[in-house]
Protein backbone atom coordinates (compact mmCIF):
# COMPACT_ATOMS: atom_id res chain seq x y z
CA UNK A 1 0.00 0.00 0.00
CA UNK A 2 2.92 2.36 0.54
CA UNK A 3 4.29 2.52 -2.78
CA UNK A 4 0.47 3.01 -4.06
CA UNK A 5 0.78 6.25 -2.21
CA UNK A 6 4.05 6.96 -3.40
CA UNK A 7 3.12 6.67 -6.84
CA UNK A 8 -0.47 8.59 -6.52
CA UNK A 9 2.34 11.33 -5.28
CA UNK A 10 4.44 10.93 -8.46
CA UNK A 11 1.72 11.63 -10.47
CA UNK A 12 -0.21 13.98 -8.38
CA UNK A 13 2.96 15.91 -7.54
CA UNK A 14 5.65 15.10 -10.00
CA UNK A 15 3.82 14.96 -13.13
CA UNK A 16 1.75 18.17 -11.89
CA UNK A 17 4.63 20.05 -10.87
CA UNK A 18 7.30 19.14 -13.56
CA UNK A 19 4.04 20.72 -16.07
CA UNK A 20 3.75 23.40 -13.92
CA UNK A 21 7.36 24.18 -14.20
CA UNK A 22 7.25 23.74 -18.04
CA UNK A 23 4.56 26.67 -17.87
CA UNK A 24 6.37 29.03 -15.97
CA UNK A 25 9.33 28.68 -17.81
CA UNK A 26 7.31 28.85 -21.17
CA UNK A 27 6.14 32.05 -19.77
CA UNK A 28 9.70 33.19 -18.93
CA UNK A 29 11.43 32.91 -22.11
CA UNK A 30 8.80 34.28 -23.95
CA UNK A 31 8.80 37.55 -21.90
CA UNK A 32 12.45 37.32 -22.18
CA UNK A 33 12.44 37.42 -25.87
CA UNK A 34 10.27 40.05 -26.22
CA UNK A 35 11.84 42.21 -24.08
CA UNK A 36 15.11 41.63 -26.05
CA UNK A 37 13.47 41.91 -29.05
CA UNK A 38 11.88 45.30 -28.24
CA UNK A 39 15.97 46.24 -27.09
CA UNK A 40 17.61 45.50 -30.18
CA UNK A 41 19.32 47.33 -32.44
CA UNK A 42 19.44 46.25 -35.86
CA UNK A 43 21.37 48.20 -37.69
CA UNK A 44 24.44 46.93 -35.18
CA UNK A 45 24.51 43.63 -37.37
CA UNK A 46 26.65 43.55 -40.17
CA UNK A 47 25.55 39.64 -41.02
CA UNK A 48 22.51 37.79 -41.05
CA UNK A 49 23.01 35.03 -39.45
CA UNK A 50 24.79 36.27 -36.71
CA UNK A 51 21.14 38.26 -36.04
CA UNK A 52 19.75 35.14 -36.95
CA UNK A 53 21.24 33.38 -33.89
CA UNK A 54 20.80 35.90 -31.59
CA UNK A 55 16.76 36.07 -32.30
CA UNK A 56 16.30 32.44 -32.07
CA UNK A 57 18.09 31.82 -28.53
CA UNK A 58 15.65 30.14 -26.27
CA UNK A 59 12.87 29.97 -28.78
CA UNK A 60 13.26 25.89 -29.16
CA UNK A 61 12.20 25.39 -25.05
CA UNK A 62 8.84 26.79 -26.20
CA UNK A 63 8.86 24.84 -29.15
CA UNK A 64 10.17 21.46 -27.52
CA UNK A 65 7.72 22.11 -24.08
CA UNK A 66 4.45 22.56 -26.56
CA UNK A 67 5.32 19.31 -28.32
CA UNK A 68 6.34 17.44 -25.20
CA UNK A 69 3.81 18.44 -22.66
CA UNK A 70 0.73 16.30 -23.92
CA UNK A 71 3.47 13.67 -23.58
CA UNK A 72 3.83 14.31 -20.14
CA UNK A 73 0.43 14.82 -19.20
CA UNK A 74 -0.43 11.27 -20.88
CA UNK A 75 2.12 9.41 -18.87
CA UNK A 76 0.80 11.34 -15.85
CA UNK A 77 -2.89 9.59 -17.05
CA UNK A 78 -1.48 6.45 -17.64
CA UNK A 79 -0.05 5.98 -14.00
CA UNK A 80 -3.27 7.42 -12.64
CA UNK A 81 -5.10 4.48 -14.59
CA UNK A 82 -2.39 2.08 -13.71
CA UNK A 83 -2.88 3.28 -9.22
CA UNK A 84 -6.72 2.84 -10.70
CA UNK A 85 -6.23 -0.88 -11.51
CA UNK A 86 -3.69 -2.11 -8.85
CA UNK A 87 -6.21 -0.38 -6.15
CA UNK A 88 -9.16 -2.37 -7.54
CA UNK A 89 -7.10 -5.81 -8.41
CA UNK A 90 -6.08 -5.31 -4.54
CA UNK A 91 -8.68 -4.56 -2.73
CA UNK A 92 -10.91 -6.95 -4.60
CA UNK A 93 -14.08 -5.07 -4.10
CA UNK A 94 -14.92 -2.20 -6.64
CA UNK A 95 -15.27 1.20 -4.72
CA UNK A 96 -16.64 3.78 -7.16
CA UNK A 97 -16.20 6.70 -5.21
CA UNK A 98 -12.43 5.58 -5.24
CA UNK A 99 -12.08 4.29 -9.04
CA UNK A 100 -13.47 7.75 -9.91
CA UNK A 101 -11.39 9.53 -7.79
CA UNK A 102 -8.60 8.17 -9.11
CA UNK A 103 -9.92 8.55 -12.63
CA UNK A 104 -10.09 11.74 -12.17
CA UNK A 105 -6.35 12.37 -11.25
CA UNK A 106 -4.91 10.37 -14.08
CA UNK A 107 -7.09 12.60 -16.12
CA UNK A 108 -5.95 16.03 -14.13
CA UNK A 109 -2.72 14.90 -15.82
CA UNK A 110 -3.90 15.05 -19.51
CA UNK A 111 -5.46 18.51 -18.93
CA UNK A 112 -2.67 19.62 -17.09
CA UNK A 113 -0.06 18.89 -20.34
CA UNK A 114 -2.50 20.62 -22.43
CA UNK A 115 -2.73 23.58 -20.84
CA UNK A 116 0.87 23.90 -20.81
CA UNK A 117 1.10 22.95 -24.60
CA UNK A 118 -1.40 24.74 -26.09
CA UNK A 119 -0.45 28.66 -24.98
CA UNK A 120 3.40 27.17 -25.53
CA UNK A 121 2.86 26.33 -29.34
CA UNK A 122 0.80 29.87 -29.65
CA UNK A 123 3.87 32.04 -28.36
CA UNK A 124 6.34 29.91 -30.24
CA UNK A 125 4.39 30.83 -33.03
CA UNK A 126 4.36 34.20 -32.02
CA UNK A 127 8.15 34.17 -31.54
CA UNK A 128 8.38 32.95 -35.10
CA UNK A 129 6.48 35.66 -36.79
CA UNK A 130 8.18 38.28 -34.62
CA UNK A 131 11.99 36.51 -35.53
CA UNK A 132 10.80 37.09 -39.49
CA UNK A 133 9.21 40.23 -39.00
CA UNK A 134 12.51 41.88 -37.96
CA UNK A 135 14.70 39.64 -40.28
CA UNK A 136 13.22 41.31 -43.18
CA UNK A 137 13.44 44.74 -41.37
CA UNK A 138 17.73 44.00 -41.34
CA UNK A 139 17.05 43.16 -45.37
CA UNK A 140 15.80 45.98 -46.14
CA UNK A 141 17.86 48.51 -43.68
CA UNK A 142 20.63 46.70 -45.51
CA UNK A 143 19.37 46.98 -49.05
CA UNK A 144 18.93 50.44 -48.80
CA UNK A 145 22.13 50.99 -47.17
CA UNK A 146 23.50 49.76 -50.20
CA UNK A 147 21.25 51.46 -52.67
CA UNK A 148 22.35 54.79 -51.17
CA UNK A 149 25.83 54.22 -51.51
């Protein structure tokens, strides 16, 4: 019975808070990104891809925590319905207050990693359009540097 308790834990806590992390640090970088993005300067960049690298840092951990998070959130459901079955092949009796309590975490879980990967993929996104927004803003600072001279 104790590691039934341990593992309710793992998925109540571990799964839970390892999404909740995800979020905050989805959050984080974003903010981060667009506060650099609102500080830069351009015209300071002689090559592309050198401005190319700096827009893009961090902007994969958005990407890779949208994809990954329904991932997480499944395995988090798949160890609630796993506790679900062991409780009921143990205790022999079925207790439906119990089953559906347990239910009911595994599929906290599944929310859980979609509300982290949903908002995730939208600011990646957003990230994306900003990165190519001011990409072609260096093209055509740079064309017309060269058109005037």
């Amino acid at each position: 019975m104790m590691s039934f308790v341990f593992l309710q834990d793992v998925v109540d806590y571990g799964v839970i808070g390892l999404l909740g992390l995800m979020s905050f640090l989805t959050l984080f970088f974003w903010v981060e990104r667009l506060l650099f993005y609102r500080s830069l300067d351009i015209s300071r960049y002689a090559h592309k891809e050198e401005l190319e690298m700096e827009l893009t840092n961090h902007v994969h951990i958005l990407s890779t925590f949208g994809s990954n998070a329904p991932y997480i959130g499944l395995l988090g459901t798949v160890f609630g319905i796993i506790l679900t079955f062991y409780t009921m092949g143990q205790s022999g009796e079925m207790d439906v207050k119990h089953i559906m309590s347990s239910l009911s975490l595994a599929l906290k879980a599944t929310a859980m990693g979609l509300i982290v990967a949903i908002p995730a993929i939208f600011l990646y996104n957003h990230l994306v359009r900003k990165i190519e927004k001011i990409l072609v803003k260096w093209e055509l600072l740079n064309k017309a540097t060269i058109d005037a001279a």
